[in-house]
Protein backbone atom coordinates (compact mmCIF):
# COMPACT_ATOMS: atom_id res chain seq x y z
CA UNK A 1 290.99 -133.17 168.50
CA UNK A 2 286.90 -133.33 168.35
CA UNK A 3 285.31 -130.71 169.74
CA UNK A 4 281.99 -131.53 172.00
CA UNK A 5 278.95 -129.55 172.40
CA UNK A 6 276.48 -129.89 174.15
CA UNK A 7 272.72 -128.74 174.13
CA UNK A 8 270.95 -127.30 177.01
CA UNK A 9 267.72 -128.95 177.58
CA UNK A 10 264.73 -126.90 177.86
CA UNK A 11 264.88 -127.64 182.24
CA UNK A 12 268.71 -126.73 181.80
CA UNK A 13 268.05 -123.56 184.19
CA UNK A 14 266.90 -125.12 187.04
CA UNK A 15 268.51 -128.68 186.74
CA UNK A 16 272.18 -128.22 186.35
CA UNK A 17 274.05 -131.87 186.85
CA UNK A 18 272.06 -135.37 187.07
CA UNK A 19 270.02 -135.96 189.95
CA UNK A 20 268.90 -138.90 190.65
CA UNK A 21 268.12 -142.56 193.31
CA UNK A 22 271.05 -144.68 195.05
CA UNK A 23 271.16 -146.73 191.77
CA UNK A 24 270.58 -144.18 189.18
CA UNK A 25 273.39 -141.93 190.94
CA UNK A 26 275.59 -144.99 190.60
CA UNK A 27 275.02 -145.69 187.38
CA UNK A 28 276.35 -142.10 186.32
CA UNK A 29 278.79 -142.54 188.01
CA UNK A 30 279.69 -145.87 186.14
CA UNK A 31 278.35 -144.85 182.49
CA UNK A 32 275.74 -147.46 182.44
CA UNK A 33 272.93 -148.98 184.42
CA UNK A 34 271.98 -152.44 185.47
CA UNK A 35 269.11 -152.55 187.87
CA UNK A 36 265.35 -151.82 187.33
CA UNK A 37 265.14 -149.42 190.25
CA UNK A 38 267.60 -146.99 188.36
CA UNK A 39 265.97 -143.59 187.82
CA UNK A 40 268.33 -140.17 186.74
CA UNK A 41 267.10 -136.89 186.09
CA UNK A 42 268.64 -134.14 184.04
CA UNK A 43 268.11 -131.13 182.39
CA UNK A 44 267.50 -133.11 179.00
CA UNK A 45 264.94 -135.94 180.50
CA UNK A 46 264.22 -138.20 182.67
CA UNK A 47 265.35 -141.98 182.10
CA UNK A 48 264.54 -145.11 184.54
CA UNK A 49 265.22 -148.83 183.53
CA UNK A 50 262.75 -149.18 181.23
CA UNK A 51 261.76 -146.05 180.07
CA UNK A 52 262.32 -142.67 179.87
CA UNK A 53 261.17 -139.09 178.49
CA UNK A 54 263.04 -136.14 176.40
CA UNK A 55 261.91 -132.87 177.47
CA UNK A 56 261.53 -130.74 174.29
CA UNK A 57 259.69 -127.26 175.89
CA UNK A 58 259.25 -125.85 178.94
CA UNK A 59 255.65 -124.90 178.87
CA UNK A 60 254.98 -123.38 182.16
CA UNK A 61 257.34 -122.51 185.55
CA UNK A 62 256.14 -121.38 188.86
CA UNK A 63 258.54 -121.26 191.68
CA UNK A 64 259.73 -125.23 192.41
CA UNK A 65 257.28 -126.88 189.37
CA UNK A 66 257.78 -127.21 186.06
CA UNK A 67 255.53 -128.63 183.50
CA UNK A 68 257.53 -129.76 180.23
CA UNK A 69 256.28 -130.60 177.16
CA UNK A 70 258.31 -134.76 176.51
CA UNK A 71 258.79 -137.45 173.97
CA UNK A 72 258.12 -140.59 176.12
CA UNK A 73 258.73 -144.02 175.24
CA UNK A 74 258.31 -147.26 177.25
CA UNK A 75 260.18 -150.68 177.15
CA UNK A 76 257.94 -152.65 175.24
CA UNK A 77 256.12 -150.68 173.44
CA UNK A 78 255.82 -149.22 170.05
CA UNK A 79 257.12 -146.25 169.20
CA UNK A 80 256.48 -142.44 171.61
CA UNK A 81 253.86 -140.45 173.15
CA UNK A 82 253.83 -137.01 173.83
CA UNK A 83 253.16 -136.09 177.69
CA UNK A 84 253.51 -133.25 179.69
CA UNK A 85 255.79 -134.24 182.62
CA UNK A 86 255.62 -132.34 186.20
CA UNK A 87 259.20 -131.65 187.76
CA UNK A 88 258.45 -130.48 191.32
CA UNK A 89 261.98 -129.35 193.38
CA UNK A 90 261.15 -129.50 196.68
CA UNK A 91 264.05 -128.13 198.25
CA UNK A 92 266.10 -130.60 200.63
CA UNK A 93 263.71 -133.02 199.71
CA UNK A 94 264.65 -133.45 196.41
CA UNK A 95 263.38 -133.57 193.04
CA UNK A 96 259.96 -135.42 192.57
CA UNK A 97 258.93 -136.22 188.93
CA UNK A 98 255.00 -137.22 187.55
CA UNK A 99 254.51 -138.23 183.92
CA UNK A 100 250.71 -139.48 183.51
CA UNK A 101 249.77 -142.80 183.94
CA UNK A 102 252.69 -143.50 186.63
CA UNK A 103 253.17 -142.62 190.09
CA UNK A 104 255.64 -140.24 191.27
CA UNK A 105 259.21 -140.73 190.82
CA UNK A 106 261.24 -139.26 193.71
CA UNK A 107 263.21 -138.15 196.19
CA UNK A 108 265.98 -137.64 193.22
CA UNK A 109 268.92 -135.93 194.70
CA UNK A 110 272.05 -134.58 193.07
CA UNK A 111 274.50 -137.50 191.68
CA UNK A 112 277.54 -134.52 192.49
């Protein structure tokens, strides 16, 4: 029997579980994705169709926004960036999500 373990990502306090759109939702639900509209959000990154960010330190929290340090990478592009990405929780609204250069990614609500 393999034992699993996993790693708590540096949002892991304040995002327990996925959160994430209609389609992203669905696609955790169904271990993959198909659709370009598919955004998830968890306490190891953020991931939408085409790209997607690993947060690797929390670098500042103030009650409902986080600012974390990420690895991002984009579908047709070479190789990763480093951005700070804004997670904002805005209560029964949702998450809402800004890395730079996009426009914000939200309402992302819990895939549970």
């Amino acid at each position: 029997m393999a034992a699993v373990i996993l790693a708590a990502g540096p949002a892991a306090d304040v995002l327990a579980g996925s959160f994430g759109n209609e389609v992203g939702c669905a696609g955790v639900r169904l271990g993959y994705q198909d659709r370009d509209d598919y955004v998830v959000l968890t306490a190891e990154g953020v991931e939408t169709y085409g790209s997607g960010c690993e947060f690797a330190q929390r670098l500042t929290t103030t009650p409902g926004t986080q600012l974390l340090s990420s690895t991002c990478f984009a579908e047709g592009e070479e190789g990763t960036t480093t951005d700070v990405v804004k997670v904002i929780n805005k209560g029964g609204d949702g998450f809402f999500v800004t890395i730079p250069g996009l426009e914000e990614i939200g309402p992302l609500k819990s895939c549970s």
